[in-house]
PDB file of N, CA and C in Angstrom:
ATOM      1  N   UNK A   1      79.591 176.621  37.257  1.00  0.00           N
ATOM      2  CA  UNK A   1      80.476 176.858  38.381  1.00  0.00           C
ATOM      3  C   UNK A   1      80.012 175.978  39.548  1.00  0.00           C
ATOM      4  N   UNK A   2      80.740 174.977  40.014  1.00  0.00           N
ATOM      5  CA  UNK A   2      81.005 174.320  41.462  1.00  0.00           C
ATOM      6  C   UNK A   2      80.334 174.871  43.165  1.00  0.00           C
ATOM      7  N   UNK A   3      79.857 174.563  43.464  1.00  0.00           N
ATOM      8  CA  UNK A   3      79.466 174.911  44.458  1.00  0.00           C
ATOM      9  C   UNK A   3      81.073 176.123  45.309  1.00  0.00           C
ATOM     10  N   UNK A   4      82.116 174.950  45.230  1.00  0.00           N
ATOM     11  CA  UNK A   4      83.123 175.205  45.861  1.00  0.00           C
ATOM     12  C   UNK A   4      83.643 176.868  45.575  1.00  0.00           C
ATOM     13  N   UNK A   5      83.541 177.099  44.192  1.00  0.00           N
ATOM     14  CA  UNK A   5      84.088 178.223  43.539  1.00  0.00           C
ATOM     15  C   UNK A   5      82.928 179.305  43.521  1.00  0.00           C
ATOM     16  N   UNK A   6      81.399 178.754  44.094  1.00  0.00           N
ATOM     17  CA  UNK A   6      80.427 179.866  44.085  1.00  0.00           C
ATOM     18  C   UNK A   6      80.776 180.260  45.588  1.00  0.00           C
ATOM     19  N   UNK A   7      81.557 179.933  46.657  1.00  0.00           N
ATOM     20  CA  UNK A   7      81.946 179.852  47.909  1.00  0.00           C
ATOM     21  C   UNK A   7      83.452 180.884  48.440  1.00  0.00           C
ATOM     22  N   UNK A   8      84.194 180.706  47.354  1.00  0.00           N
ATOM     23  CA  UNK A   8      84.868 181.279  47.288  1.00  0.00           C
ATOM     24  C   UNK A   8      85.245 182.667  46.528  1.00  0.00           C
ATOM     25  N   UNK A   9      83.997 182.916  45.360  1.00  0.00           N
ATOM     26  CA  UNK A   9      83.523 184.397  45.052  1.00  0.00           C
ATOM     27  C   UNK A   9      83.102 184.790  45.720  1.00  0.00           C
ATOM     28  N   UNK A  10      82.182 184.359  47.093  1.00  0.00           N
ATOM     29  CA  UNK A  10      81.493 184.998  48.270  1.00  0.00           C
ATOM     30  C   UNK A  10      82.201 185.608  48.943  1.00  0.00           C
ATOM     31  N   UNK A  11      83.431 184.597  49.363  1.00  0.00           N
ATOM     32  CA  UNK A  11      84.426 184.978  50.149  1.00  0.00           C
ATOM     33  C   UNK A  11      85.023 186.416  49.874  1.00  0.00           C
ATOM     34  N   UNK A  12      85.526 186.316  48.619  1.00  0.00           N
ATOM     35  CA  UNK A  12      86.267 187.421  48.021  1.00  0.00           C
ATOM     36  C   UNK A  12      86.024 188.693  47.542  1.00  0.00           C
ATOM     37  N   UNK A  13      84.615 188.250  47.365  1.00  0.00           N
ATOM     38  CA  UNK A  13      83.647 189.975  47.236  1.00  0.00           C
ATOM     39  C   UNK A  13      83.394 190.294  48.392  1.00  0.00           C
ATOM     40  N   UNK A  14      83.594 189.432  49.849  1.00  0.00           N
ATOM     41  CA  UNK A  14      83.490 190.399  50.540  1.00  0.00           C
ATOM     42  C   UNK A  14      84.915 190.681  51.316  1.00  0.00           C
ATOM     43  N   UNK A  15      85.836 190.345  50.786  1.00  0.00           N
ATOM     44  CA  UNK A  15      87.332 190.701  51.623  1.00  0.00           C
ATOM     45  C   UNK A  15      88.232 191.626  50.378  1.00  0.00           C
ATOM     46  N   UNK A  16      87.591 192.883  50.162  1.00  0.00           N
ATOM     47  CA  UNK A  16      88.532 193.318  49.088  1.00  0.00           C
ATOM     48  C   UNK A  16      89.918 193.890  49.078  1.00  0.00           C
ATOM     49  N   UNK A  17      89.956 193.804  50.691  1.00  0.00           N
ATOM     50  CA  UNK A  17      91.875 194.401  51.337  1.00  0.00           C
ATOM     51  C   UNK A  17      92.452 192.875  50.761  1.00  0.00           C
ATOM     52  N   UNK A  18      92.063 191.882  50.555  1.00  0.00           N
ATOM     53  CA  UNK A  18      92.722 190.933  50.242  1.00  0.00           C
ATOM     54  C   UNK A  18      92.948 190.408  48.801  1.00  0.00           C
ATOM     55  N   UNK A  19      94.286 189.950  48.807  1.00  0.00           N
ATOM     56  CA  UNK A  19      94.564 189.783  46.821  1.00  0.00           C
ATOM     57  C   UNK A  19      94.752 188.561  46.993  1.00  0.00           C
ATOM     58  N   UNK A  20      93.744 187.878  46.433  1.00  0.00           N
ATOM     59  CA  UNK A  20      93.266 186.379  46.383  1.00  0.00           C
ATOM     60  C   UNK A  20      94.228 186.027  45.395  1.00  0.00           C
ATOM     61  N   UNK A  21      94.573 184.817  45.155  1.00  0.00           N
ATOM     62  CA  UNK A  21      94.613 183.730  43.897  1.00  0.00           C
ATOM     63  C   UNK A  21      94.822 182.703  43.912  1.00  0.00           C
ATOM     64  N   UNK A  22      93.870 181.731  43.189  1.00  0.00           N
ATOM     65  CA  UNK A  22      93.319 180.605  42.681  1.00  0.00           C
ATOM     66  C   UNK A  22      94.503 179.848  42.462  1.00  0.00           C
ATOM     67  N   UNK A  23      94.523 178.848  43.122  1.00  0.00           N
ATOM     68  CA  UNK A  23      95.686 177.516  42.724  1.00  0.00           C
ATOM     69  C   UNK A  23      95.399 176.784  41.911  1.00  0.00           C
ATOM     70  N   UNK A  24      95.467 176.413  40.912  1.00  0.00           N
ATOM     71  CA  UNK A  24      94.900 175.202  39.852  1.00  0.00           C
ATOM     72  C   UNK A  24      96.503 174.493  39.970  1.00  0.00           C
ATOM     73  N   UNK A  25      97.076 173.477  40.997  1.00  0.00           N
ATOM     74  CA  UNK A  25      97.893 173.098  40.851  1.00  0.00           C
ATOM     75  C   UNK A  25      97.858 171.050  40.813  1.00  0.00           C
ATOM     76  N   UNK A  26      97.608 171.006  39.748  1.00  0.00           N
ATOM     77  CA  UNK A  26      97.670 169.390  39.765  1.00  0.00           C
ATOM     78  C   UNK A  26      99.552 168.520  39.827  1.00  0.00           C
ATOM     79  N   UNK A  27     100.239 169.105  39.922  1.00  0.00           N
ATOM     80  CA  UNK A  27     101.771 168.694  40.296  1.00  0.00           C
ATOM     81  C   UNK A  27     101.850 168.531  42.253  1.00  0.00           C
ATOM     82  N   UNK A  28     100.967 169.482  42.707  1.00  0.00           N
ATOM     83  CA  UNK A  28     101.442 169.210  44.426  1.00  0.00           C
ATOM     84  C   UNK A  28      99.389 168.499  45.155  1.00  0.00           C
ATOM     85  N   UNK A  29      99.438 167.183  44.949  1.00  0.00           N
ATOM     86  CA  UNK A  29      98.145 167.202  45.172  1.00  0.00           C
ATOM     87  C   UNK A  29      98.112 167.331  46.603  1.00  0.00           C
ATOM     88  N   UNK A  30      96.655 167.842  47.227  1.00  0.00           N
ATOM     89  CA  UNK A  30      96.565 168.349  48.629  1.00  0.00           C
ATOM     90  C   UNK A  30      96.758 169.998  49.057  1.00  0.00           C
ATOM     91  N   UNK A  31      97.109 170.646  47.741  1.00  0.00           N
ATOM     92  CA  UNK A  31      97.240 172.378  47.856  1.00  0.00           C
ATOM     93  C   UNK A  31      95.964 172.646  48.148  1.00  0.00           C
ATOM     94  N   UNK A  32      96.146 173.610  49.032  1.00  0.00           N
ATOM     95  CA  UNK A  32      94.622 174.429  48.879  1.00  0.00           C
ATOM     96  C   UNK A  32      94.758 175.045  47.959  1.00  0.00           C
ATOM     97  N   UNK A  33      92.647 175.363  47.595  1.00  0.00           N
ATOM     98  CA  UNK A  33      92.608 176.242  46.518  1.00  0.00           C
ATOM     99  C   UNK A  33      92.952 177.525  46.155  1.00  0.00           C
ATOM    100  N   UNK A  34      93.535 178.434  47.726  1.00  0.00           N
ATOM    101  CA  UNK A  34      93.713 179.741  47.067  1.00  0.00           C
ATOM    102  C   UNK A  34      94.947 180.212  48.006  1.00  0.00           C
ATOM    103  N   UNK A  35      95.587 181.239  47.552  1.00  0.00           N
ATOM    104  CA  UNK A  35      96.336 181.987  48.267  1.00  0.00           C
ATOM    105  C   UNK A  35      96.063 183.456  48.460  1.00  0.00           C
ATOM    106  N   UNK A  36      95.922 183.508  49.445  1.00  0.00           N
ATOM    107  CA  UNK A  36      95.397 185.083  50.043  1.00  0.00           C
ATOM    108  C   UNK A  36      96.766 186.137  50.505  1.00  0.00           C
ATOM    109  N   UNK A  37      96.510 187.381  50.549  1.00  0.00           N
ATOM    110  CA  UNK A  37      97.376 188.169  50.577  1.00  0.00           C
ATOM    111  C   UNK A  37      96.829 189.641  51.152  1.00  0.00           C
ATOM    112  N   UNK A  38      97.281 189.643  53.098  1.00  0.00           N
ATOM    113  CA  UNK A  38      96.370 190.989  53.261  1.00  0.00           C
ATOM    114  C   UNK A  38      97.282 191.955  53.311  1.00  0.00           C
ATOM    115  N   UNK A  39      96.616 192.808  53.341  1.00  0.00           N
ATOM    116  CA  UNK A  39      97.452 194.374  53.611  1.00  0.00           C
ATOM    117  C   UNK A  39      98.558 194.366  54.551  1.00  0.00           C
ATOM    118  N   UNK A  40      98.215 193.628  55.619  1.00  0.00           N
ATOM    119  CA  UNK A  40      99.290 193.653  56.490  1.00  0.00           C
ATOM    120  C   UNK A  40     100.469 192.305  56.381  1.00  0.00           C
ATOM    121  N   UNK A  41     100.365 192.366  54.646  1.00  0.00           N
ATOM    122  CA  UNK A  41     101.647 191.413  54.397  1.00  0.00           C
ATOM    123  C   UNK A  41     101.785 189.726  54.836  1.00  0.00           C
ATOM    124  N   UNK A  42     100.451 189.081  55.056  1.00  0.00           N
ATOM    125  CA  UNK A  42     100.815 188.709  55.550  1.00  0.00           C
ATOM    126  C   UNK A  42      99.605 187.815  54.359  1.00  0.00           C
ATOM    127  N   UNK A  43     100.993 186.575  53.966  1.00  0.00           N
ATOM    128  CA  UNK A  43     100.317 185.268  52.912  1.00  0.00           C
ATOM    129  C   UNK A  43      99.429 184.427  54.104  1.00  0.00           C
ATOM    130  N   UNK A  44      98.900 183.651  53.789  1.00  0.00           N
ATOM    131  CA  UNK A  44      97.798 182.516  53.900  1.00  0.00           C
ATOM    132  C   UNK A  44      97.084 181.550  52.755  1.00  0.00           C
ATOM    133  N   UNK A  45      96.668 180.184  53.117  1.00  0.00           N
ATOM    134  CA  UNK A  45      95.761 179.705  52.342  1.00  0.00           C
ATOM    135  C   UNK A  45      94.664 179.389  52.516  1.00  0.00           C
ATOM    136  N   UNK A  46      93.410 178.761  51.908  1.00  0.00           N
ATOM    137  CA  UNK A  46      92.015 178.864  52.222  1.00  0.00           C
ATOM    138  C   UNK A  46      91.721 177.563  51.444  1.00  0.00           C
ATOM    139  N   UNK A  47      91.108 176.407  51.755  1.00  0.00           N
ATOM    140  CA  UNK A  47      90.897 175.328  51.144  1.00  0.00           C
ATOM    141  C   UNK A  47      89.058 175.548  51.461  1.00  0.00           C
ATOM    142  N   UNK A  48      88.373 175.393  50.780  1.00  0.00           N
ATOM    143  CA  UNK A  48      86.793 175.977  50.357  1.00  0.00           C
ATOM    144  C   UNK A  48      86.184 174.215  50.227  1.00  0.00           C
ATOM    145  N   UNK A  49      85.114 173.842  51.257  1.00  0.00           N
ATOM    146  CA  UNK A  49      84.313 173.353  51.110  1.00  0.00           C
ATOM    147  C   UNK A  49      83.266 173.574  51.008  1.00  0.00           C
ATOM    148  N   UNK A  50      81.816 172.966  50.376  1.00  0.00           N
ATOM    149  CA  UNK A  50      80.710 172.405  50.865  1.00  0.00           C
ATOM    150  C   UNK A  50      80.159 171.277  50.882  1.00  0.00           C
ATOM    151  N   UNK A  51      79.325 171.417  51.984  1.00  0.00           N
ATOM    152  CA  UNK A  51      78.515 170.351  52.480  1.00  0.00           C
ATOM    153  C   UNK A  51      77.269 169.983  52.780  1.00  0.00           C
ATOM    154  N   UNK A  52      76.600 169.171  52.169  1.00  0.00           N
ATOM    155  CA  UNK A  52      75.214 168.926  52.783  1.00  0.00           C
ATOM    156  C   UNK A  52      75.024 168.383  53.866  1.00  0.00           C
ATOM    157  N   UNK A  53      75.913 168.087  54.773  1.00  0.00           N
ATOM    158  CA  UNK A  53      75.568 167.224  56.521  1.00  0.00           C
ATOM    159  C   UNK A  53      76.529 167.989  56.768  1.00  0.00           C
ATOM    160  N   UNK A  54      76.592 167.406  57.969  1.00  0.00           N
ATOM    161  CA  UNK A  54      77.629 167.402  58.982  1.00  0.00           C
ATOM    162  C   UNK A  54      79.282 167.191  58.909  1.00  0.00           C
ATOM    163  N   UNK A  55      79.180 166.322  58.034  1.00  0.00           N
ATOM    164  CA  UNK A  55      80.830 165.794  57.397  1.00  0.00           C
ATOM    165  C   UNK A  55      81.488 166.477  56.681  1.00  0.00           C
ATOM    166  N   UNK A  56      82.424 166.666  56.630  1.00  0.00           N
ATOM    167  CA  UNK A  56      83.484 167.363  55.627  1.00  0.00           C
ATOM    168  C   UNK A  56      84.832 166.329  54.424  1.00  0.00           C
ATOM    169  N   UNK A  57      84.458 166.522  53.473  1.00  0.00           N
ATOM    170  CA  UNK A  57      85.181 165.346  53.482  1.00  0.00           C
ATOM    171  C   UNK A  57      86.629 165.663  52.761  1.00  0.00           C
ATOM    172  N   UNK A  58      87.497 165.045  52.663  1.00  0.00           N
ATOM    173  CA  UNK A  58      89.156 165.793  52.533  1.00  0.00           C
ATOM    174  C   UNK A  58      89.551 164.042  51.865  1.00  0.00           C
ATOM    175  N   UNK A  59      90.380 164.758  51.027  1.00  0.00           N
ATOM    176  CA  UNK A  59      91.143 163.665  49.981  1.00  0.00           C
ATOM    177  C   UNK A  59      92.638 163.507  51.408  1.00  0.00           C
ATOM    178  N   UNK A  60      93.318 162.394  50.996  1.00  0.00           N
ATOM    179  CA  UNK A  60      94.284 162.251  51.980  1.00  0.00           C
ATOM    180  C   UNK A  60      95.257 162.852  51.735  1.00  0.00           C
ATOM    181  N   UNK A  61      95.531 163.599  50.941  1.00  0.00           N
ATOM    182  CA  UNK A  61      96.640 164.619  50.300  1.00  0.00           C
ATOM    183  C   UNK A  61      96.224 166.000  51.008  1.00  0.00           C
ATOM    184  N   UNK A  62      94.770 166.181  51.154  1.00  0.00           N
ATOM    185  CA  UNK A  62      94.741 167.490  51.972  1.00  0.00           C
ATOM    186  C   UNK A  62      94.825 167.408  53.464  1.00  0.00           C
ATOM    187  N   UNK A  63      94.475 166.018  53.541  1.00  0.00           N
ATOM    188  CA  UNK A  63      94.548 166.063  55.437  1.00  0.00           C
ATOM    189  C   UNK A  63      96.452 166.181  55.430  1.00  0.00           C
ATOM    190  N   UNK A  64      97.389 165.277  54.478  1.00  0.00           N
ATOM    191  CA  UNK A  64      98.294 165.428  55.040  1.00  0.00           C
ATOM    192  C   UNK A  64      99.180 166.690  54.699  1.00  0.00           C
ATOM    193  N   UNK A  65      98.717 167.413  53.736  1.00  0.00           N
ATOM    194  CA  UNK A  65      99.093 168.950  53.140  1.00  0.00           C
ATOM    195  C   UNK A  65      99.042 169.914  54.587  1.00  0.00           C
ATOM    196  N   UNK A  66      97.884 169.973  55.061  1.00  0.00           N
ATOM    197  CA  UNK A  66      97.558 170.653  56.002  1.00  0.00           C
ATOM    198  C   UNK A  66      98.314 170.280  57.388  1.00  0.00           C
ATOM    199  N   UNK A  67      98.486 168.998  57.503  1.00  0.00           N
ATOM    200  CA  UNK A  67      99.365 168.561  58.690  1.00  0.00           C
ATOM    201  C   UNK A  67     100.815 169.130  58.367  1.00  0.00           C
ATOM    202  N   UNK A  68     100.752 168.819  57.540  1.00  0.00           N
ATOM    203  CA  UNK A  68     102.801 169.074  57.075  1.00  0.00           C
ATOM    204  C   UNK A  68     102.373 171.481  57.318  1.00  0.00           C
ATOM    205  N   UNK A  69     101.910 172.031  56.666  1.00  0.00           N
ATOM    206  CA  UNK A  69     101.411 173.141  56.661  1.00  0.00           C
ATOM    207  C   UNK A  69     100.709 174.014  57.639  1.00  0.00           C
ATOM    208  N   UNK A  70     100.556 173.576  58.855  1.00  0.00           N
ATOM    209  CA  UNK A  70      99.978 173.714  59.832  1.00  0.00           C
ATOM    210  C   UNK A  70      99.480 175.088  60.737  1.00  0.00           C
ATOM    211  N   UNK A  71     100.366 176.378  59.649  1.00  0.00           N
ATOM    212  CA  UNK A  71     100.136 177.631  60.147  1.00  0.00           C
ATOM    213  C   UNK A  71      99.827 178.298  59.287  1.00  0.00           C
ATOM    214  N   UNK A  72      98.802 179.266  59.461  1.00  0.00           N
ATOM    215  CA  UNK A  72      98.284 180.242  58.455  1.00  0.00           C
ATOM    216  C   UNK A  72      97.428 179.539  57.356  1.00  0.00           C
ATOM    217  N   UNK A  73      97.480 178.927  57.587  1.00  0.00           N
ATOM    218  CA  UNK A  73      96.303 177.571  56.488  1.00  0.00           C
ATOM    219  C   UNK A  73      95.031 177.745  57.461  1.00  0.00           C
ATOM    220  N   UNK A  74      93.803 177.859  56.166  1.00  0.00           N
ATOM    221  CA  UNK A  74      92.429 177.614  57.170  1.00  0.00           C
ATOM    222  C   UNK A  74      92.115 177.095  55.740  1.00  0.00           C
ATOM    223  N   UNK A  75      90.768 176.648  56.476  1.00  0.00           N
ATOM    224  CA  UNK A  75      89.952 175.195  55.830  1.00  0.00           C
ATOM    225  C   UNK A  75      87.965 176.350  55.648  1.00  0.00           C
ATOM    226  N   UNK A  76      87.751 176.503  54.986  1.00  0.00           N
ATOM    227  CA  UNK A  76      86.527 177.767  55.010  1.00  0.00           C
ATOM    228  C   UNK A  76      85.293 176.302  54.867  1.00  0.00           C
ATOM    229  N   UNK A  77      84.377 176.273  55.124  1.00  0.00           N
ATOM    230  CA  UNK A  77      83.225 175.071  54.940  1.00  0.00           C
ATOM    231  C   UNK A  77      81.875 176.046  55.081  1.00  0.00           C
ATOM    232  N   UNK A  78      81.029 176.039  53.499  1.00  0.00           N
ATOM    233  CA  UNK A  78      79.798 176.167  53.567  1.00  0.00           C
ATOM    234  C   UNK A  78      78.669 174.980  54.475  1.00  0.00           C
ATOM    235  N   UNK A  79      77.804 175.276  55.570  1.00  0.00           N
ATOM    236  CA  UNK A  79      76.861 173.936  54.864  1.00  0.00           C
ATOM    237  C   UNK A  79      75.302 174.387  54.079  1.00  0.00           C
ATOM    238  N   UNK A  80      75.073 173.645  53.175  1.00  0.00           N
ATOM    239  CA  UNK A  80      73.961 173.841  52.204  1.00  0.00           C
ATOM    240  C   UNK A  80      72.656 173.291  53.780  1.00  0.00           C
ATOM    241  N   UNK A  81      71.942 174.366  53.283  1.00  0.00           N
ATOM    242  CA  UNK A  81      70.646 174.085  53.487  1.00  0.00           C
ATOM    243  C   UNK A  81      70.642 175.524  55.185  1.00  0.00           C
ATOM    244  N   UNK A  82      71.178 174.983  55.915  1.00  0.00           N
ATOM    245  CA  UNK A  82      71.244 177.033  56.347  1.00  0.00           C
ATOM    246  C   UNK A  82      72.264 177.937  55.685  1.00  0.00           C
ATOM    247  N   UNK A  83      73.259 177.949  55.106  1.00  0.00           N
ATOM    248  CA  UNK A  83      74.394 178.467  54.722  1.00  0.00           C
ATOM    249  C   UNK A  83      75.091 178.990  55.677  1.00  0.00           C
ATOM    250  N   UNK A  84      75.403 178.224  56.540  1.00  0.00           N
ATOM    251  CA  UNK A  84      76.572 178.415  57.670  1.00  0.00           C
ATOM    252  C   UNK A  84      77.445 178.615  56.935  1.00  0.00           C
ATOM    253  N   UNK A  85      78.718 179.752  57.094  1.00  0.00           N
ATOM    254  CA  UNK A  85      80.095 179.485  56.927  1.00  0.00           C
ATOM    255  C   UNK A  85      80.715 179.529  58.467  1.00  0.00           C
ATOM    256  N   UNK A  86      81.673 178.388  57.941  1.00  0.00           N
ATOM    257  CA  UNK A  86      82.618 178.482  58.912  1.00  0.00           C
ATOM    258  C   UNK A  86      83.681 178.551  58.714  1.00  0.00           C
ATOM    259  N   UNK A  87      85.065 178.990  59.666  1.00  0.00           N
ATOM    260  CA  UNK A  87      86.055 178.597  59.422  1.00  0.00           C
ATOM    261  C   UNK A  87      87.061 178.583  60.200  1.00  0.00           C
ATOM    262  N   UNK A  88      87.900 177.284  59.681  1.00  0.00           N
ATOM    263  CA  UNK A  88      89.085 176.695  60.446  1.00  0.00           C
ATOM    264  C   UNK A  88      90.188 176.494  60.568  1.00  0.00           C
ATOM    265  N   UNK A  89      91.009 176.466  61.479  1.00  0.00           N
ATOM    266  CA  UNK A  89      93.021 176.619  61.299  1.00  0.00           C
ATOM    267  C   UNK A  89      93.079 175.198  60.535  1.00  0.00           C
ATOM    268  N   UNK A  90      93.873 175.360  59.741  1.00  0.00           N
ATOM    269  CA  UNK A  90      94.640 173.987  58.721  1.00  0.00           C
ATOM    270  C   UNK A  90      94.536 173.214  59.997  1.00  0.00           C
ATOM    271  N   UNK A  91      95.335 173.137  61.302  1.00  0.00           N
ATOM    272  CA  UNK A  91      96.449 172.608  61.854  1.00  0.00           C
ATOM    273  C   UNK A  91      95.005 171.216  62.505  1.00  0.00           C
ATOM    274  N   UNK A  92      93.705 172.074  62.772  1.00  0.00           N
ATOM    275  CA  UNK A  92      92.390 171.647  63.176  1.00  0.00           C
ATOM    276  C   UNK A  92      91.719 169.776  61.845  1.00  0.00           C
ATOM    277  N   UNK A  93      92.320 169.823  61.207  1.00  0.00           N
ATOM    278  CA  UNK A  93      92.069 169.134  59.891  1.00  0.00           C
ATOM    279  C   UNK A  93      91.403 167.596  60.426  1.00  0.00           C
ATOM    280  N   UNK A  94      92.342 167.071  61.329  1.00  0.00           N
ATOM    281  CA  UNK A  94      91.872 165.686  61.650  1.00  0.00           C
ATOM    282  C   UNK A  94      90.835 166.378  62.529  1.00  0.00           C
ATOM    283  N   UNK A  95      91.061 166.962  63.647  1.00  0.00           N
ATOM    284  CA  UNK A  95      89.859 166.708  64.241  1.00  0.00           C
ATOM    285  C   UNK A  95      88.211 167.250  63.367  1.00  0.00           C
ATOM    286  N   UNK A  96      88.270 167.649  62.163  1.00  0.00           N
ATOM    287  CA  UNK A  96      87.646 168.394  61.752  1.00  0.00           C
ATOM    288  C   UNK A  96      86.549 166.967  60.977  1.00  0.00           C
ATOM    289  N   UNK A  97      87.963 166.295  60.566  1.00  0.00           N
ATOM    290  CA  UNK A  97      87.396 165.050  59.710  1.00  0.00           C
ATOM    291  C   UNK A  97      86.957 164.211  61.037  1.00  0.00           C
ATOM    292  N   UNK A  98      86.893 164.440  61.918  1.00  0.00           N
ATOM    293  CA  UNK A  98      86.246 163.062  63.370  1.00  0.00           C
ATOM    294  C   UNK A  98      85.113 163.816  63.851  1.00  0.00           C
ATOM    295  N   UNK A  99      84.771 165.414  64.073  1.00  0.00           N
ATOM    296  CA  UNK A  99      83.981 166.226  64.327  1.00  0.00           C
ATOM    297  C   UNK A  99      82.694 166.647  63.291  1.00  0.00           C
ATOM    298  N   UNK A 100      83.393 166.845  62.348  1.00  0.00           N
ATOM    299  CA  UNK A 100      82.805 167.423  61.280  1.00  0.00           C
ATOM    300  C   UNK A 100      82.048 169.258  61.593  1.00  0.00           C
ATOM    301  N   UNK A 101      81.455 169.452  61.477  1.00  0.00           N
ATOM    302  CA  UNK A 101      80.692 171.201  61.684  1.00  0.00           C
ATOM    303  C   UNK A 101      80.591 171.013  63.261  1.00  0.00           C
ATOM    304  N   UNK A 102      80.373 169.806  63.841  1.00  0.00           N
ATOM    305  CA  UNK A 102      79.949 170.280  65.494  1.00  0.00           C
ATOM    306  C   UNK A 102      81.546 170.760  66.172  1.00  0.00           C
ATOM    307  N   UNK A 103      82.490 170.607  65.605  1.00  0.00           N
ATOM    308  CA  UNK A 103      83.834 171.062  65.974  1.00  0.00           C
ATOM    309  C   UNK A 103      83.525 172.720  66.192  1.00  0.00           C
ATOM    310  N   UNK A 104      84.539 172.956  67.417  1.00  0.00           N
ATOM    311  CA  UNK A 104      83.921 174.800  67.133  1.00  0.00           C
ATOM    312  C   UNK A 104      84.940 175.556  66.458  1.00  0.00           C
ATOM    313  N   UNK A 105      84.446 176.486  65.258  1.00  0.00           N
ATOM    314  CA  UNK A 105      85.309 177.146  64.402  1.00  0.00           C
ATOM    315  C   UNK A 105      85.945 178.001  64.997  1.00  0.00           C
ATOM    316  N   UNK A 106      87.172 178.795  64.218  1.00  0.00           N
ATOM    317  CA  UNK A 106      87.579 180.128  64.807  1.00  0.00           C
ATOM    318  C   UNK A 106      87.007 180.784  64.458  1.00  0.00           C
ATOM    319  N   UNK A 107      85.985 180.992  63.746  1.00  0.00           N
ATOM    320  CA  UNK A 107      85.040 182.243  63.231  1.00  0.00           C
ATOM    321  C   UNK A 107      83.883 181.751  62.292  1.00  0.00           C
ATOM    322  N   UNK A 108      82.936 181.867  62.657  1.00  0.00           N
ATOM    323  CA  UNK A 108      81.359 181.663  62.035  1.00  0.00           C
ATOM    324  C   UNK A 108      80.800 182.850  61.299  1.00  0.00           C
ATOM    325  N   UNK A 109      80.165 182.577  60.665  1.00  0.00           N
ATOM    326  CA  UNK A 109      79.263 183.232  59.838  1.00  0.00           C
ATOM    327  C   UNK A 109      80.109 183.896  58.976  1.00  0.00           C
ATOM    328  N   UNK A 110      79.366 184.684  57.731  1.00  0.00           N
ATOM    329  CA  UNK A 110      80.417 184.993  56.484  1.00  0.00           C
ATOM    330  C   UNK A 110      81.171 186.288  56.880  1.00  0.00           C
ATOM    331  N   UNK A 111      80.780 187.261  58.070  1.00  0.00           N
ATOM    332  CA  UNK A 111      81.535 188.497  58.249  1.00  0.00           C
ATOM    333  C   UNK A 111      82.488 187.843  58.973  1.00  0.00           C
ATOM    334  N   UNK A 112      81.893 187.115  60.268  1.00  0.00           N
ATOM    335  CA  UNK A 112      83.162 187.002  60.806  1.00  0.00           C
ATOM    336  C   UNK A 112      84.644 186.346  60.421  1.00  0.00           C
ATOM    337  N   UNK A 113      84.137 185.319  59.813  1.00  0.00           N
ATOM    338  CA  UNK A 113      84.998 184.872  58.789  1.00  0.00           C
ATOM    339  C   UNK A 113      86.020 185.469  58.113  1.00  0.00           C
ATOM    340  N   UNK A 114      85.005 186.484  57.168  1.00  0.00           N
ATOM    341  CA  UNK A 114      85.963 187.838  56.390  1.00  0.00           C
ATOM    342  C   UNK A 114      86.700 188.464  57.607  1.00  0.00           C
ATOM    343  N   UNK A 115      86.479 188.720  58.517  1.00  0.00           N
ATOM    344  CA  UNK A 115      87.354 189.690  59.230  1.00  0.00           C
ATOM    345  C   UNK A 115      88.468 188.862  59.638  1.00  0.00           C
ATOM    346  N   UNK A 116      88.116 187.650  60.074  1.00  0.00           N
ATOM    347  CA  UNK A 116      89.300 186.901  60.754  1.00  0.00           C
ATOM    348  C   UNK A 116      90.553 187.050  59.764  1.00  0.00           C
ATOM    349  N   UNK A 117      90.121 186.781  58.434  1.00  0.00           N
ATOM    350  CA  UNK A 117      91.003 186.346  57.006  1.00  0.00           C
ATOM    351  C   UNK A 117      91.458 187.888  56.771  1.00  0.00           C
ATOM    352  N   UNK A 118      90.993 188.906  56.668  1.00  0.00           N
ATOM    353  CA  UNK A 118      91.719 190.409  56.609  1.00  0.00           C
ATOM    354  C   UNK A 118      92.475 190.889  57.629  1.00  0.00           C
ATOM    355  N   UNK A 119      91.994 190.521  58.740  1.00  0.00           N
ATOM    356  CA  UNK A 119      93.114 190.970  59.841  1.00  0.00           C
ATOM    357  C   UNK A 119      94.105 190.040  60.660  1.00  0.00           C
ATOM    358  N   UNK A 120      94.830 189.166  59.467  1.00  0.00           N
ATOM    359  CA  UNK A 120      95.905 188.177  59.576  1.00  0.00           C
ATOM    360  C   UNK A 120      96.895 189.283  59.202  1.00  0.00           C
ATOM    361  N   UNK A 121      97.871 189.229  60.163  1.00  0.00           N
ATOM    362  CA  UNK A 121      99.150 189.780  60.250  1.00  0.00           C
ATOM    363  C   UNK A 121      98.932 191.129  60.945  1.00  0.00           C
ATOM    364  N   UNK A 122      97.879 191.445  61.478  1.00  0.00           N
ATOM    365  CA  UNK A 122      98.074 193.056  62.055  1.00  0.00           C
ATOM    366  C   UNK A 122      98.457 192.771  63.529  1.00  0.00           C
TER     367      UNK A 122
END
């Protein structure tokens, strides 16, 4: 298992109001990997990095997925070596790729994170 997908079991064992699922979609390249679903009805997606620096790096199908997609899309980024999570609005994508981690997230660390992503739509 991928760093990416050991990142996103983290995620999901700890958000259990939320009904995850996994995109394996090679027809729309630039999908994020998952679609989330909270209690309060309300869809989202989650595109799961990691990183060993500072950089984040995005195929040009996801920077422009996320541009065209720009609401309810977040971008989640481990970095290896403290295990920061962070995470970020889709709409954030370029500046994310010119910033990299010193950009400031909407929510740090793995709770806050989880909470931000469960209490979408209340």
């Amino acid at each position: 298992m991928g760093p990416e997908a050991k990142l996103y079991k983290k995620i999901k064992k700890a958000t259990p109001t939320i009904s995850w699922n996994r995109i394996e979609n090679l027809s729309l390249p630039g999908m994020p990997d998952t679609l989330g679903y909270t209690k309060y009805n309300q869809f989202f997606t989650v595109e799961f990095k990691v990183t060993k620096g500072n950089k984040v790096r995005f195929s040009p199908h996801q920077i422009g997925w996320h541009m065209r997609h720009p609401y309810n899309t977040f971008i989640c980024v481990e970095a290896l070596g403290p295990g920061t999570v962070k995470l970020y609005e889709g709409s954030e994508i370029k500046e994310l790729v010119a910033c990299g981690l010193t950009l400031e997230a909407c929510a740090s660390e793995l709770d806050a994170c989880c909470l931000k992503l469960e209490t979408l739509g209340q």
